[in-house]
N, C-alpha and C. Protein backbone atom coordinates (compact mmCIF):
# COMPACT_ATOMS: atom_id res chain seq x y z
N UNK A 1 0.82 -1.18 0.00
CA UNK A 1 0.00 0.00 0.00
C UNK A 1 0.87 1.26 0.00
N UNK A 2 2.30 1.11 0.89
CA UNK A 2 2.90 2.44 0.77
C UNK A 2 3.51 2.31 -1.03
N UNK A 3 3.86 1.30 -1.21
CA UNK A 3 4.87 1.70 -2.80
C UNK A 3 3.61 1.82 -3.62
N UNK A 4 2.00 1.72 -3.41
CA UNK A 4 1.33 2.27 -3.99
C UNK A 4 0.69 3.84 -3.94
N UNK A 5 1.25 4.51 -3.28
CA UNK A 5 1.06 5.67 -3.22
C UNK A 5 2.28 6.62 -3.15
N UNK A 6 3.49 5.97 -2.66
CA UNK A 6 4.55 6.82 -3.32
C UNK A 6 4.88 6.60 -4.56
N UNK A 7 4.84 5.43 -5.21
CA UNK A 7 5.22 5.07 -6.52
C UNK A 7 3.84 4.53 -7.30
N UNK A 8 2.83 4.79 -7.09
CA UNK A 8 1.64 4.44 -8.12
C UNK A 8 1.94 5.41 -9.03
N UNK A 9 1.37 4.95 -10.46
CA UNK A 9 1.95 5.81 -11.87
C UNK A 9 0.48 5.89 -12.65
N UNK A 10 -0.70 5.72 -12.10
CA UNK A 10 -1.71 5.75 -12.58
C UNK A 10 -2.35 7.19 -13.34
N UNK A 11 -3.15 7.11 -13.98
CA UNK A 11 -3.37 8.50 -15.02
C UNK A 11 -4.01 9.43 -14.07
N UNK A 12 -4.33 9.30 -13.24
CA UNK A 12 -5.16 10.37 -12.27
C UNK A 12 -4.33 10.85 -10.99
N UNK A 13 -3.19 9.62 -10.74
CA UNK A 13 -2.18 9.89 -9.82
C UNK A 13 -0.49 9.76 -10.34
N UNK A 14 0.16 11.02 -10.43
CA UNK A 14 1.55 11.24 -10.89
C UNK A 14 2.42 10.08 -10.18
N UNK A 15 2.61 10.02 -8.80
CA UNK A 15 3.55 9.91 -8.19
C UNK A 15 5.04 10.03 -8.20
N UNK A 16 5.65 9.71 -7.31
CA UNK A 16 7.30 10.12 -7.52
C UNK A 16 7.95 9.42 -9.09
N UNK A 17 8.67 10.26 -9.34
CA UNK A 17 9.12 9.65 -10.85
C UNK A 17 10.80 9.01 -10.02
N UNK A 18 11.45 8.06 -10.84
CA UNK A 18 12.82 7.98 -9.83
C UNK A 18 14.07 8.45 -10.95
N UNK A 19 14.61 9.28 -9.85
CA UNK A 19 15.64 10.07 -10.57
C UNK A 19 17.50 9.39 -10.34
N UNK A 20 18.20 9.48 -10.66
CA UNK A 20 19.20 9.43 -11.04
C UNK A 20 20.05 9.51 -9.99
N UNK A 21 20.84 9.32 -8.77
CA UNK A 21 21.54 9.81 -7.50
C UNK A 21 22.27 10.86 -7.69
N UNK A 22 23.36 11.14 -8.66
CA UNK A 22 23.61 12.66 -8.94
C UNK A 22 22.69 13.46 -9.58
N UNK A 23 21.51 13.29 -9.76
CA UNK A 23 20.44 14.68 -10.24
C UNK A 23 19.66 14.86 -8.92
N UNK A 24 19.87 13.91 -8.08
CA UNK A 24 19.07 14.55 -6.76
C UNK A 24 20.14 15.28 -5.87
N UNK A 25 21.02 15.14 -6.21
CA UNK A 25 22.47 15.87 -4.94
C UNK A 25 22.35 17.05 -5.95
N UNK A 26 21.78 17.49 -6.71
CA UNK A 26 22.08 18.91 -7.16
C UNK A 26 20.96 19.62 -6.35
N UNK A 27 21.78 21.64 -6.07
CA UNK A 27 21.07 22.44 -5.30
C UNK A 27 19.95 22.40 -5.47
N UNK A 28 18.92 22.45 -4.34
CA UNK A 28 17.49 23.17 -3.99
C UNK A 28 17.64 24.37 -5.19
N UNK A 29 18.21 24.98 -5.80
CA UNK A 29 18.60 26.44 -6.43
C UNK A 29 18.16 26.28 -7.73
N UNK A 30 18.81 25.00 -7.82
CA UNK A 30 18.46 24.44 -9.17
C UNK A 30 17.20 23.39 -9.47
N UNK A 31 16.45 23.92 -9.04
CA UNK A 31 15.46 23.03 -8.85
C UNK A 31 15.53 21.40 -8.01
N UNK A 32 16.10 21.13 -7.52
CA UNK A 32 16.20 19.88 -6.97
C UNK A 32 15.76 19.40 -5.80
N UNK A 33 16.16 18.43 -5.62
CA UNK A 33 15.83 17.62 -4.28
C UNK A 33 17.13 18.35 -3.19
N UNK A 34 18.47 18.38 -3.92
CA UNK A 34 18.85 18.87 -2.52
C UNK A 34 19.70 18.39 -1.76
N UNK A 35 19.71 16.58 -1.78
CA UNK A 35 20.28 15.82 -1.11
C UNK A 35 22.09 15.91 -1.26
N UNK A 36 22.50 15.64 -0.21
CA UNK A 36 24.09 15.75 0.02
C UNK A 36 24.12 14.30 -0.62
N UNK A 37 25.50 14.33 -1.21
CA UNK A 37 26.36 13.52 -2.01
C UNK A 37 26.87 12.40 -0.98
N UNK A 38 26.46 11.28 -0.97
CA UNK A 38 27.02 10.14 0.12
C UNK A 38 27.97 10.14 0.49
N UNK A 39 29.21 10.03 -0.70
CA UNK A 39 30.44 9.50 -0.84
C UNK A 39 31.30 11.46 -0.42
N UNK A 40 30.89 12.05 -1.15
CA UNK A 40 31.26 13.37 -0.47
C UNK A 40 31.34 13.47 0.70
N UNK A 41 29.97 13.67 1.39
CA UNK A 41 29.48 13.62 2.67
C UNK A 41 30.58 12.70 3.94
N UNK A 42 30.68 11.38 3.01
CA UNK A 42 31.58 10.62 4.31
C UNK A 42 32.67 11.26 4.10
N UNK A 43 33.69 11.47 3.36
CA UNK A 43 34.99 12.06 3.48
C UNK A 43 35.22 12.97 3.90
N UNK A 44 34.05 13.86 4.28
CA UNK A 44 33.93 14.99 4.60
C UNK A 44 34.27 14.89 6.09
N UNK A 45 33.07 13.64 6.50
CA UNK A 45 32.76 13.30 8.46
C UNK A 45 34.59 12.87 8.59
N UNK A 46 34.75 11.73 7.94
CA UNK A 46 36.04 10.90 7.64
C UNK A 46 37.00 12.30 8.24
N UNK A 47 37.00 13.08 7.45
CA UNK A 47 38.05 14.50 7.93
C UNK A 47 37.85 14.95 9.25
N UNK A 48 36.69 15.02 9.27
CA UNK A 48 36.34 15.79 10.37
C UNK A 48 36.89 15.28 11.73
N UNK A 49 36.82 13.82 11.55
CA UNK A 49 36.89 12.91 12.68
C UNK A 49 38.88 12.84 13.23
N UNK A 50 39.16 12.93 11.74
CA UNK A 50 40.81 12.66 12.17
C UNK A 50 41.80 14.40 12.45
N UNK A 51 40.80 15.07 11.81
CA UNK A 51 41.26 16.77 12.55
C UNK A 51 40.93 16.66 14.17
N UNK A 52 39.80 16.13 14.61
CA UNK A 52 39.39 15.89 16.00
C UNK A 52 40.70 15.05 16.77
N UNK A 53 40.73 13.88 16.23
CA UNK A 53 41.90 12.85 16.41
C UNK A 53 43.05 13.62 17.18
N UNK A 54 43.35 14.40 16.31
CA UNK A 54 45.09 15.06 16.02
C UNK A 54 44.89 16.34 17.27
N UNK A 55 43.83 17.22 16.97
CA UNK A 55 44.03 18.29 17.69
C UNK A 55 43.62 17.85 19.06
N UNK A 56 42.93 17.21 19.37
CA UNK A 56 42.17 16.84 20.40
C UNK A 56 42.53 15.52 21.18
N UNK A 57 44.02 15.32 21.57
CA UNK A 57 44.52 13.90 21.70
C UNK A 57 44.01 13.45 23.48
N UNK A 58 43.62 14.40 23.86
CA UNK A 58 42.78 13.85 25.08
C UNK A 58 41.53 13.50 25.31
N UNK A 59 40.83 13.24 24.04
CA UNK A 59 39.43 12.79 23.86
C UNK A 59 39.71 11.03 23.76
N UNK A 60 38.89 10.47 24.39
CA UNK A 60 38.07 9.10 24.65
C UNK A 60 38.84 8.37 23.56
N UNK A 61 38.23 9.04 22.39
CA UNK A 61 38.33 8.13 20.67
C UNK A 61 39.81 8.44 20.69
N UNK A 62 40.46 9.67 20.91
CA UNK A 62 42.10 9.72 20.31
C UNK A 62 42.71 8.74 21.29
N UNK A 63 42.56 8.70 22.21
CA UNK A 63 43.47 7.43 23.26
C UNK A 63 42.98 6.44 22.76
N UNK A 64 42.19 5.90 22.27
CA UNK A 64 41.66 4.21 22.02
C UNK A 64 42.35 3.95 20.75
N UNK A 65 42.21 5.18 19.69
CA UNK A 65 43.20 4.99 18.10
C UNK A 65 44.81 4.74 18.76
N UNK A 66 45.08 5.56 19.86
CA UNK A 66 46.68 5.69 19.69
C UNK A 66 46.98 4.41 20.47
N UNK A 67 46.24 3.70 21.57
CA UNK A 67 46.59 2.57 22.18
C UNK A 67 45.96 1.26 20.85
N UNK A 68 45.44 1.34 19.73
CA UNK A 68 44.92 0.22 19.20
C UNK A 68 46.47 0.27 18.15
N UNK A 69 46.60 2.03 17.87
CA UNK A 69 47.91 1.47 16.87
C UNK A 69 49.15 2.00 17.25
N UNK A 70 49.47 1.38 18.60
CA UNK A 70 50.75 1.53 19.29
C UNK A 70 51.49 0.39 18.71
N UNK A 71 52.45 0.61 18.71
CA UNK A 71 53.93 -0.35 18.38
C UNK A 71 54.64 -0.91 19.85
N UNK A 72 54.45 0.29 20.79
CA UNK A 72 55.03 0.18 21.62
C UNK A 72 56.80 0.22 21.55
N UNK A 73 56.97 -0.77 22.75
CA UNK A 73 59.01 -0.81 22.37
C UNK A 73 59.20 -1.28 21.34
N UNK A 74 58.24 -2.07 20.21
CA UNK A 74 58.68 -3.10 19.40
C UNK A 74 60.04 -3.87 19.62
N UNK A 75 60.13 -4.67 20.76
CA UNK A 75 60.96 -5.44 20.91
C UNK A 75 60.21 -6.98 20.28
N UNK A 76 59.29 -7.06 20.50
CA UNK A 76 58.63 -8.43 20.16
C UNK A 76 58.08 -8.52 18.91
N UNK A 77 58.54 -7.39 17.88
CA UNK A 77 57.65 -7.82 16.78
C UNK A 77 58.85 -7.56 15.68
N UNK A 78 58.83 -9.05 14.79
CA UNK A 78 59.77 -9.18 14.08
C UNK A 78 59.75 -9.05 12.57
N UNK A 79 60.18 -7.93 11.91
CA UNK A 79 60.38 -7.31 10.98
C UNK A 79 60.38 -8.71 9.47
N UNK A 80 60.77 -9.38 9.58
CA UNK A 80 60.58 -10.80 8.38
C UNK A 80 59.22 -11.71 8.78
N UNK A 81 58.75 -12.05 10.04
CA UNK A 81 57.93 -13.02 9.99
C UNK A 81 56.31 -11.90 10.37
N UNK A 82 56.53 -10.72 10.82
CA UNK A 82 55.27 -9.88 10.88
C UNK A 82 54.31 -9.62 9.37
N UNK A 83 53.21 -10.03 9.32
CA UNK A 83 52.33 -9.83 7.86
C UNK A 83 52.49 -8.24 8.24
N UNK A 84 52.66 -7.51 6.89
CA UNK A 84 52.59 -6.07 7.00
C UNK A 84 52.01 -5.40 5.84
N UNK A 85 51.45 -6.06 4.85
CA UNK A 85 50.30 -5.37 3.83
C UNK A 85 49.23 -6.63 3.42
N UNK A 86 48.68 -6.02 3.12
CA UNK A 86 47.29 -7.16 2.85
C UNK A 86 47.12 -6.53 1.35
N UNK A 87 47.27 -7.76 0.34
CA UNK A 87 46.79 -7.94 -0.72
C UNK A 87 45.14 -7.40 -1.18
N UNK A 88 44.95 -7.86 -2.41
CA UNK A 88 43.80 -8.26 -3.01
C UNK A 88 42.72 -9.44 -2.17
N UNK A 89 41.64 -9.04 -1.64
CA UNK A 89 40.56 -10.24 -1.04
C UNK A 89 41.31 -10.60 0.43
N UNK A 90 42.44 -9.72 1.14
CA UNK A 90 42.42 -9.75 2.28
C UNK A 90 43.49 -10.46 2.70
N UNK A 91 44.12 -11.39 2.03
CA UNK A 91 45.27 -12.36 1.72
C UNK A 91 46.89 -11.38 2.14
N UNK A 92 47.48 -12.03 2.89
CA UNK A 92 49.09 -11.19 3.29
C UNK A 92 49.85 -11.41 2.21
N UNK A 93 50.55 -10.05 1.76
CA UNK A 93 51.56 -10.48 0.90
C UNK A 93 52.77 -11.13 1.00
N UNK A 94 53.57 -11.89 0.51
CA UNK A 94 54.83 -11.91 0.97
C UNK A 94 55.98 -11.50 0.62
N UNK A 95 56.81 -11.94 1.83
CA UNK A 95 57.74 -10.63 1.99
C UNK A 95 58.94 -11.50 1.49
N UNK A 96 59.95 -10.85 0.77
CA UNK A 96 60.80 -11.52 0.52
C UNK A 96 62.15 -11.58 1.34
N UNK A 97 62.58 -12.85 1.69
CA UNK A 97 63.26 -13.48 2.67
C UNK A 97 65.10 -13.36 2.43
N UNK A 98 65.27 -12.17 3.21
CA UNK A 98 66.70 -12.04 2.89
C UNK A 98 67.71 -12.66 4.29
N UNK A 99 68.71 -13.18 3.67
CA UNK A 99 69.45 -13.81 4.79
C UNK A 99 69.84 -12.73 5.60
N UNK A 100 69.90 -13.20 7.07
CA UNK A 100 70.34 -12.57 8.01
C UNK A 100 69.68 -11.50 8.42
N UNK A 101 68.28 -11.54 8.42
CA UNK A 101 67.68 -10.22 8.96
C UNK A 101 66.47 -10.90 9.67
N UNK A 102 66.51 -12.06 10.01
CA UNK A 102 65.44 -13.29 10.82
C UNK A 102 65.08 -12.66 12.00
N UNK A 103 65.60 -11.77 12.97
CA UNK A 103 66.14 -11.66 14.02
C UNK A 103 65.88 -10.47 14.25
N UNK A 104 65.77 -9.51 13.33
CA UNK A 104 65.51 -8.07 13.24
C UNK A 104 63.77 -7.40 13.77
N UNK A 105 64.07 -6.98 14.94
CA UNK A 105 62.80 -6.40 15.15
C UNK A 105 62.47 -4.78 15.23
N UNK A 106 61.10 -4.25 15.07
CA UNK A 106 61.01 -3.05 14.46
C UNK A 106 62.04 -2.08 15.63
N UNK A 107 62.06 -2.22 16.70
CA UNK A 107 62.79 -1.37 17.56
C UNK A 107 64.07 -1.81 17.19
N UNK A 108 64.83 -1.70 16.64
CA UNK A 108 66.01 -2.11 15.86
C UNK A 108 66.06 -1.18 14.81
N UNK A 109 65.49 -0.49 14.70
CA UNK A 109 64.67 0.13 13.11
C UNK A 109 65.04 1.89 13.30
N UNK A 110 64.04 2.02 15.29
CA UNK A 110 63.82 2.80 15.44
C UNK A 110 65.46 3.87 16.24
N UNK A 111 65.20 5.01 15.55
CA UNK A 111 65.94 5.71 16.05
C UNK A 111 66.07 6.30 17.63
N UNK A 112 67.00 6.31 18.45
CA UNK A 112 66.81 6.45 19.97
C UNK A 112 66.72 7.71 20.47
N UNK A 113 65.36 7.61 21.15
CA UNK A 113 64.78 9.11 21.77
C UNK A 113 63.98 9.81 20.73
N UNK A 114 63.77 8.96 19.21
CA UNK A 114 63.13 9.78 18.25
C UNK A 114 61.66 9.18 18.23
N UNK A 115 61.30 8.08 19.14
CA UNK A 115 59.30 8.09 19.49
C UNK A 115 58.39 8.90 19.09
């Protein structure tokens, strides 16, 4: 009953015609619907959220990002056997296996006092 009265097309009743997703994100100005652009819209929040992040490092969300992607001392995490990019469909790439660096962990990497 509702898709018959928003979308009935009968000769006595118009109803909604369906338009196109970029002809409805154009201005109210221009005759339109008006609607904000999805994919715009998120990159927009997306920004908004990591300017918050950065300036605002004593908020709730910035301590939970900086403790989820801490490294810490990286003494325990080893630079050849750690997965460190993810492919196509989610799959680890691999890394190619050079002698003598088995042993090498990221705090090994890191420069001292430069955290």
């Amino acid at each position: 009953m509702m898709n018959s009265f928003w979308w009935g097309g009968g000769t006595n009743n118009k109803g909604i015609r369906w338009l196109a997703w970029d002809r409805m994100t154009y201005p109210k100005t221009q005759g339109d619907l008006g609607f904000r652009d999805i994919h715009t819209f998120n990159l927009a929040m997306i920004a908004k959220k990591g300017w918050n992040i950065m300036t605002k490092p004593h908020t709730l969300v910035a301590k939970l990002y900086k403790a989820r992607w801490s490294i810490g001392s990286g003494t325990s995490i080893k630079i050849m056997s750690e997965p460190w990019l993810r492919g196509q469909g989610g799959a680890w790439l691999p890394s190619p296996q050079i002698q003598g660096v088995h042993n090498i962990t990221v705090n090994d990497l890191m420069i001292p006092n430069m955290k």
